[in-house]
Protein backbone atom coordinates (compact mmCIF):
# COMPACT_ATOMS: atom_id res chain seq x y z
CA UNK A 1 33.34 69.31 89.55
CA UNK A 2 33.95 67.11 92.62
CA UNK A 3 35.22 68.34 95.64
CA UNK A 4 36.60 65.74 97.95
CA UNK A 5 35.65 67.19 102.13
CA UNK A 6 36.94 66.14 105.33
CA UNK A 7 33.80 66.49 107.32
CA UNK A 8 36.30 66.94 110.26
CA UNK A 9 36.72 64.53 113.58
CA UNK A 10 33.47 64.52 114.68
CA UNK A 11 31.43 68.14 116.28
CA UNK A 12 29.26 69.53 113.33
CA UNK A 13 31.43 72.40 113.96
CA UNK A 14 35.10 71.52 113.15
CA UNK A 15 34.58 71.07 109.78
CA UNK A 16 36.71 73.97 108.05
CA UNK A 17 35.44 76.71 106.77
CA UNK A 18 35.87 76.04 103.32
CA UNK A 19 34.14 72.44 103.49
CA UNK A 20 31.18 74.06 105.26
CA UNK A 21 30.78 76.66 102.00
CA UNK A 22 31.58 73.38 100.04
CA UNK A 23 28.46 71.72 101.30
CA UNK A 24 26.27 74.23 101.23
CA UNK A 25 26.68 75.24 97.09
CA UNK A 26 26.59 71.11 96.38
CA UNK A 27 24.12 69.82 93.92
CA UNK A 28 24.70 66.08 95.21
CA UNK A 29 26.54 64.79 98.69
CA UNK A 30 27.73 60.85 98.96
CA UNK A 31 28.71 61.23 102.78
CA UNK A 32 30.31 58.11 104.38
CA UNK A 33 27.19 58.09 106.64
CA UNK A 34 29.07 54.99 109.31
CA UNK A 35 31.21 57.89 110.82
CA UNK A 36 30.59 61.33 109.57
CA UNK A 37 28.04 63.03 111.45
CA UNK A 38 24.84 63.96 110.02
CA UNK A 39 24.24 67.28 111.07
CA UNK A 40 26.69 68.44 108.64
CA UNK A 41 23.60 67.41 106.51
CA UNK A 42 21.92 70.81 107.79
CA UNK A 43 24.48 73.04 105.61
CA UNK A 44 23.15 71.61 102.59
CA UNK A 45 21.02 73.29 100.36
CA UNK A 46 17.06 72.26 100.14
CA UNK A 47 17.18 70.51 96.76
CA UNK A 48 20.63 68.97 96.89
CA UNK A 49 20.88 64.94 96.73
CA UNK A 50 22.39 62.91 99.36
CA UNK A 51 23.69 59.28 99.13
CA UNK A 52 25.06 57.18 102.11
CA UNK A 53 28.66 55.54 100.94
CA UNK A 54 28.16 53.16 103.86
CA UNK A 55 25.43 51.17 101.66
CA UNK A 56 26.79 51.30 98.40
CA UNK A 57 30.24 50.13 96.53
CA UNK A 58 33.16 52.11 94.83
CA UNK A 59 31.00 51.29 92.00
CA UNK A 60 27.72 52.72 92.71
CA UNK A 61 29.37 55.94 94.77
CA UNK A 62 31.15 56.45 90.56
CA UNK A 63 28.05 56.01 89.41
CA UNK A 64 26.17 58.75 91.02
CA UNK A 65 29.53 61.11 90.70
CA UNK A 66 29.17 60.77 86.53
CA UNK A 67 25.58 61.26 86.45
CA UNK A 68 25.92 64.46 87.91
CA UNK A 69 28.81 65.15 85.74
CA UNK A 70 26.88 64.12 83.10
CA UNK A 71 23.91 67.35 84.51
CA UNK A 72 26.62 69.94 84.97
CA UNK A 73 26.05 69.46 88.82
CA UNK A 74 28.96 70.10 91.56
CA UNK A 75 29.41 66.70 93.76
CA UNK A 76 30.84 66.91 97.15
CA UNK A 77 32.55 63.52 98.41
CA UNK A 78 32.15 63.93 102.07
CA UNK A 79 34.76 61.87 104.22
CA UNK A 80 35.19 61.63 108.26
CA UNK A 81 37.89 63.59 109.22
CA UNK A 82 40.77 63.71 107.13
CA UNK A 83 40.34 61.83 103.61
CA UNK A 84 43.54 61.29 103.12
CA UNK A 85 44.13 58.97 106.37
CA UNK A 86 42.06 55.64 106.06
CA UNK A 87 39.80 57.67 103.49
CA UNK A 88 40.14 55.49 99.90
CA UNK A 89 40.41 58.33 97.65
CA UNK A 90 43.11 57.53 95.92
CA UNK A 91 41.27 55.29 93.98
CA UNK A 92 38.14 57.81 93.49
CA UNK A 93 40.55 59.94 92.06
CA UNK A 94 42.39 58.10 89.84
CA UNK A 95 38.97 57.20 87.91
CA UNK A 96 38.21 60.47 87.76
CA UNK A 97 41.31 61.24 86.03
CA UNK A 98 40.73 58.67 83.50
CA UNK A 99 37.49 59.92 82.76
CA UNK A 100 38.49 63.39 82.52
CA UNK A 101 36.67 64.86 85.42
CA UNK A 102 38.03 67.60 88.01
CA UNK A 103 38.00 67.43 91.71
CA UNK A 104 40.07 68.35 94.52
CA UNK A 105 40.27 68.27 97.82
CA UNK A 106 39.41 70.18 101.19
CA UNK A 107 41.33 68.74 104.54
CA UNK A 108 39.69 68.15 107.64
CA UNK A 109 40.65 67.93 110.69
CA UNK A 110 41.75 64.15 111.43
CA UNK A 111 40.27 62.52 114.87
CA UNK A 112 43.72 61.93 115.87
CA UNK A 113 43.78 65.46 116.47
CA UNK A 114 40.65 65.42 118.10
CA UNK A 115 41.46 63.08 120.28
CA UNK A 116 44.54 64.97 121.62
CA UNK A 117 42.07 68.09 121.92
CA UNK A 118 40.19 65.66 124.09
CA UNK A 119 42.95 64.81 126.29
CA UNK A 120 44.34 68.31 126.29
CA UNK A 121 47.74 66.73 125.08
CA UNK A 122 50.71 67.34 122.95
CA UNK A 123 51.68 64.44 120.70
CA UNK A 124 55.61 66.40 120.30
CA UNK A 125 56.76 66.67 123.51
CA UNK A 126 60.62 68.19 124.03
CA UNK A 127 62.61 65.17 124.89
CA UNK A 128 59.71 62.66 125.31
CA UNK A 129 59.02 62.36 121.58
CA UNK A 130 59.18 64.39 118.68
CA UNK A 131 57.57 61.70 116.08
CA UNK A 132 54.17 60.52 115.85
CA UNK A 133 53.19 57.14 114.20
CA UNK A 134 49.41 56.64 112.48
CA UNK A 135 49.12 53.18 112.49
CA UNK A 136 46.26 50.15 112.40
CA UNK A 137 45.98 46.72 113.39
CA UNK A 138 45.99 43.96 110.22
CA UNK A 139 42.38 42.64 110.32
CA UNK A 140 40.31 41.75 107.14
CA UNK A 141 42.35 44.28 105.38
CA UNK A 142 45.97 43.43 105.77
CA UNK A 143 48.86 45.94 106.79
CA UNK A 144 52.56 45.61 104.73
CA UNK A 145 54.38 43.25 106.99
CA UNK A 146 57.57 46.23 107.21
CA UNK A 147 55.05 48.62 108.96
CA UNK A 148 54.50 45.70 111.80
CA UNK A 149 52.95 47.36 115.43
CA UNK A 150 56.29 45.14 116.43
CA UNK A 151 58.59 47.13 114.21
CA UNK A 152 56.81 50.27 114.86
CA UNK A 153 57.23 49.94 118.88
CA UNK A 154 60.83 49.51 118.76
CA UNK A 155 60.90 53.40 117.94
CA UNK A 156 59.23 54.35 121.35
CA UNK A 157 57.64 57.22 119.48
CA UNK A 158 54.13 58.11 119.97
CA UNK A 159 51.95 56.34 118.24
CA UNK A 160 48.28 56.37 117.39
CA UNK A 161 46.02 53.03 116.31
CA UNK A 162 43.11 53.78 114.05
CA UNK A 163 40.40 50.91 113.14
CA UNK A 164 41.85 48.00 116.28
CA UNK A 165 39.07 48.67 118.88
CA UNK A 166 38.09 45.11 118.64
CA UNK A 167 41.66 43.90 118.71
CA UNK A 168 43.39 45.38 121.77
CA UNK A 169 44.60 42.06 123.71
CA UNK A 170 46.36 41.39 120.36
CA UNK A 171 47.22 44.84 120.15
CA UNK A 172 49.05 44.94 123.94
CA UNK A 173 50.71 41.65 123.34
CA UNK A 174 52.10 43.18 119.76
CA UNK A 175 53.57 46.55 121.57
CA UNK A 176 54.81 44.72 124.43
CA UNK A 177 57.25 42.35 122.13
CA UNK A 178 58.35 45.69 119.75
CA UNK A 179 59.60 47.25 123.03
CA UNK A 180 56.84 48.78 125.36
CA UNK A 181 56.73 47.83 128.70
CA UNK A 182 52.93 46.63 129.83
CA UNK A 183 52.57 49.83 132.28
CA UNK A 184 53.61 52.42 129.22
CA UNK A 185 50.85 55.19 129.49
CA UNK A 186 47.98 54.76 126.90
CA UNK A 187 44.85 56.23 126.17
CA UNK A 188 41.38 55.31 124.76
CA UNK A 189 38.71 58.19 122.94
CA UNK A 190 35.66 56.69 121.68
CA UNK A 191 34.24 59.35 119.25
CA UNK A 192 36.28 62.43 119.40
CA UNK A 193 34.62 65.74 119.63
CA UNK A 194 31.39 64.07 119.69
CA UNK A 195 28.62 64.70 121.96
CA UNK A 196 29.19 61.72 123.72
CA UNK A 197 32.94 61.48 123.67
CA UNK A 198 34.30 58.98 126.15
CA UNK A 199 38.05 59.45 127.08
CA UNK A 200 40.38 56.70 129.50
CA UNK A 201 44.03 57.08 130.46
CA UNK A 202 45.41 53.28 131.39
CA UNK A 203 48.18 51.41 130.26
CA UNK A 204 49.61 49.19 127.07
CA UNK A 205 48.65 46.62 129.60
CA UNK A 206 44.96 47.36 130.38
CA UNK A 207 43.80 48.11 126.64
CA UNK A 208 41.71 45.83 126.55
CA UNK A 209 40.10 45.45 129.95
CA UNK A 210 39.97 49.32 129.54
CA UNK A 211 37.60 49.03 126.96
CA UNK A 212 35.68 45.57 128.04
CA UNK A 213 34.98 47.40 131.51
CA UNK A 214 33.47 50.64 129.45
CA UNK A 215 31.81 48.64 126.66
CA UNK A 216 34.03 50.40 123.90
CA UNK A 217 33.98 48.27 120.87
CA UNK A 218 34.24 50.68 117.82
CA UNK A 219 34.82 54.10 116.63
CA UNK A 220 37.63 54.79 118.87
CA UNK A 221 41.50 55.34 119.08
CA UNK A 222 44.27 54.51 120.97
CA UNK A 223 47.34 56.69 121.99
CA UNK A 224 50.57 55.12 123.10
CA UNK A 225 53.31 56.94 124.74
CA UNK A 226 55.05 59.07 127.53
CA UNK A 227 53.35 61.89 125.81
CA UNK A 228 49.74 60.62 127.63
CA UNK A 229 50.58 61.27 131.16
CA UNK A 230 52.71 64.44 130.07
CA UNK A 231 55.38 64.22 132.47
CA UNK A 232 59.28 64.08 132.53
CA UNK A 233 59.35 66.97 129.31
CA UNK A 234 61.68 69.97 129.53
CA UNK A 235 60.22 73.40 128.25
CA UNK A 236 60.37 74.19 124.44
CA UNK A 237 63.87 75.80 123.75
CA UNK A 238 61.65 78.15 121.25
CA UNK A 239 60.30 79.75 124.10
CA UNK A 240 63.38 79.84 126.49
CA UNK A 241 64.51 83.09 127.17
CA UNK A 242 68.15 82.42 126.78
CA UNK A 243 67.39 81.04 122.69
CA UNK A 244 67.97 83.10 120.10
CA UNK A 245 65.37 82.95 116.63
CA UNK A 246 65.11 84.75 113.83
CA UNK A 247 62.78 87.12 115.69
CA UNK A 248 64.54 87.74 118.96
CA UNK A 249 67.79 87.71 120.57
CA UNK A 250 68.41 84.99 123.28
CA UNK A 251 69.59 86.57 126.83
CA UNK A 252 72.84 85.45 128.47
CA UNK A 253 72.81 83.21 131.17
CA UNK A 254 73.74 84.83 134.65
């Protein structure tokens, strides 16, 4: 059996419950060892192989997966925070399913998340925005030229850009033509929920010399929105008094 495991966004701790178990009744571990942190490492048990995906190929990570197979063992797949953002699993999976073998998969929490838990912010503010868009920059892996940081701007929703750290002049210039004005809030988190977590609130505008001026090159994520500077929202209607749910009737107004 192989059990794919979001290792969560970062602290040893926010894995889920049910990944932590996960890890500590695996026979083998291939943990993508350039972002997940390695005191997750600790909940496994003493005998239990570990292999670091950041050195090997799709190839080699298969490899070790049926030869544990092949020994009755249990394999856990160990991704950074959720697998199925950015993760490649699909095309773990669909292997496995031509060679017969089970898995499934445990969530994590994604470091989008932990970045708002950073900045104490909602992404779904009440008449500031009420989508959020997951996005990355087209570098040596290309993006589908409909989902354009252009095309995506023009929606003024929130929107969150994975994997562009090194590209954030390009990355201002691209919002700024799709509709964002240079001074719309943003926000920088260099390793979410990490021990050394680094947070900055600037602008579309300042991205770049945002990150220059605190030496953030990698392993970080950029919000862009309203929703950063939390102002200008009206209280949830859920919560109003005066609204009536399924649960409770709504008072008149006065």
């Amino acid at each position: 059996m192989v059990h794919f495991v979001g290792a969560g966004s970062g602290a040893a701790d926010l894995i889920t419950v049910r990944g932590m178990r996960l890890l500590e009744q695996a026979d083998v571990i291939i943990y993508a060892g350039s972002l997940v942190n390695p005191e997750l490492l600790e909940y496994k048990k003493e005998d239990c192989e570990v292999y670091n995906s950041a050195k090997m190929t799709l190839e080699e990570v298969l490899e070790v997966i049926f030869a544990a197979e092949e020994k009755g063992l249990t394999t856990v797949r160990l991704h950074t925070g959720d697998p199925s953002l950015y993760g490649a699993i699909r095309e773990q999976m669909d292997v496995l399913d031509e060679k017969g073998i089970a898995y499934d998969y445990c969530p994590g929490v994604s470091s989008f998340c932990g970045a708002a838990s950073a900045l104490n912010l909602e992404y779904t503010l009440p008449d500031v925005s009420q989508s959020v868009i997951i996005t990355r920059m087209a570098g040596r892996t290309p993006v589908p030229e409909k989902e354009s940081i252009e095309s995506f701007a023009a929606h003024q929703a929130t929107m969150v850009v994975f994997l562009s750290t090194g590209m954030l002049e390009e990355l201002s210039r691209r919002l700024i033509a799709g509709g964002y004005t240079a001074d719309t809030p943003a926000a920088i988190v260099y390793k979410a929920t990490w021990e050394d977590e680094k947070k900055f609130i600037c602008t579309v505008g300042t991205l770049a010399q945002t990150a220059k001026e605190n030496n953030i090159t990698k392993t970080a994520l950029m919000i862009i929105g309203d929703v950063v500077t939390h102002s200008r929202y009206n209280r949830s209607e859920l919560y109003n008094p005066e609204f009536t749910t399924e649960f409770r009737e709504g008072t008149k107004k006065a």
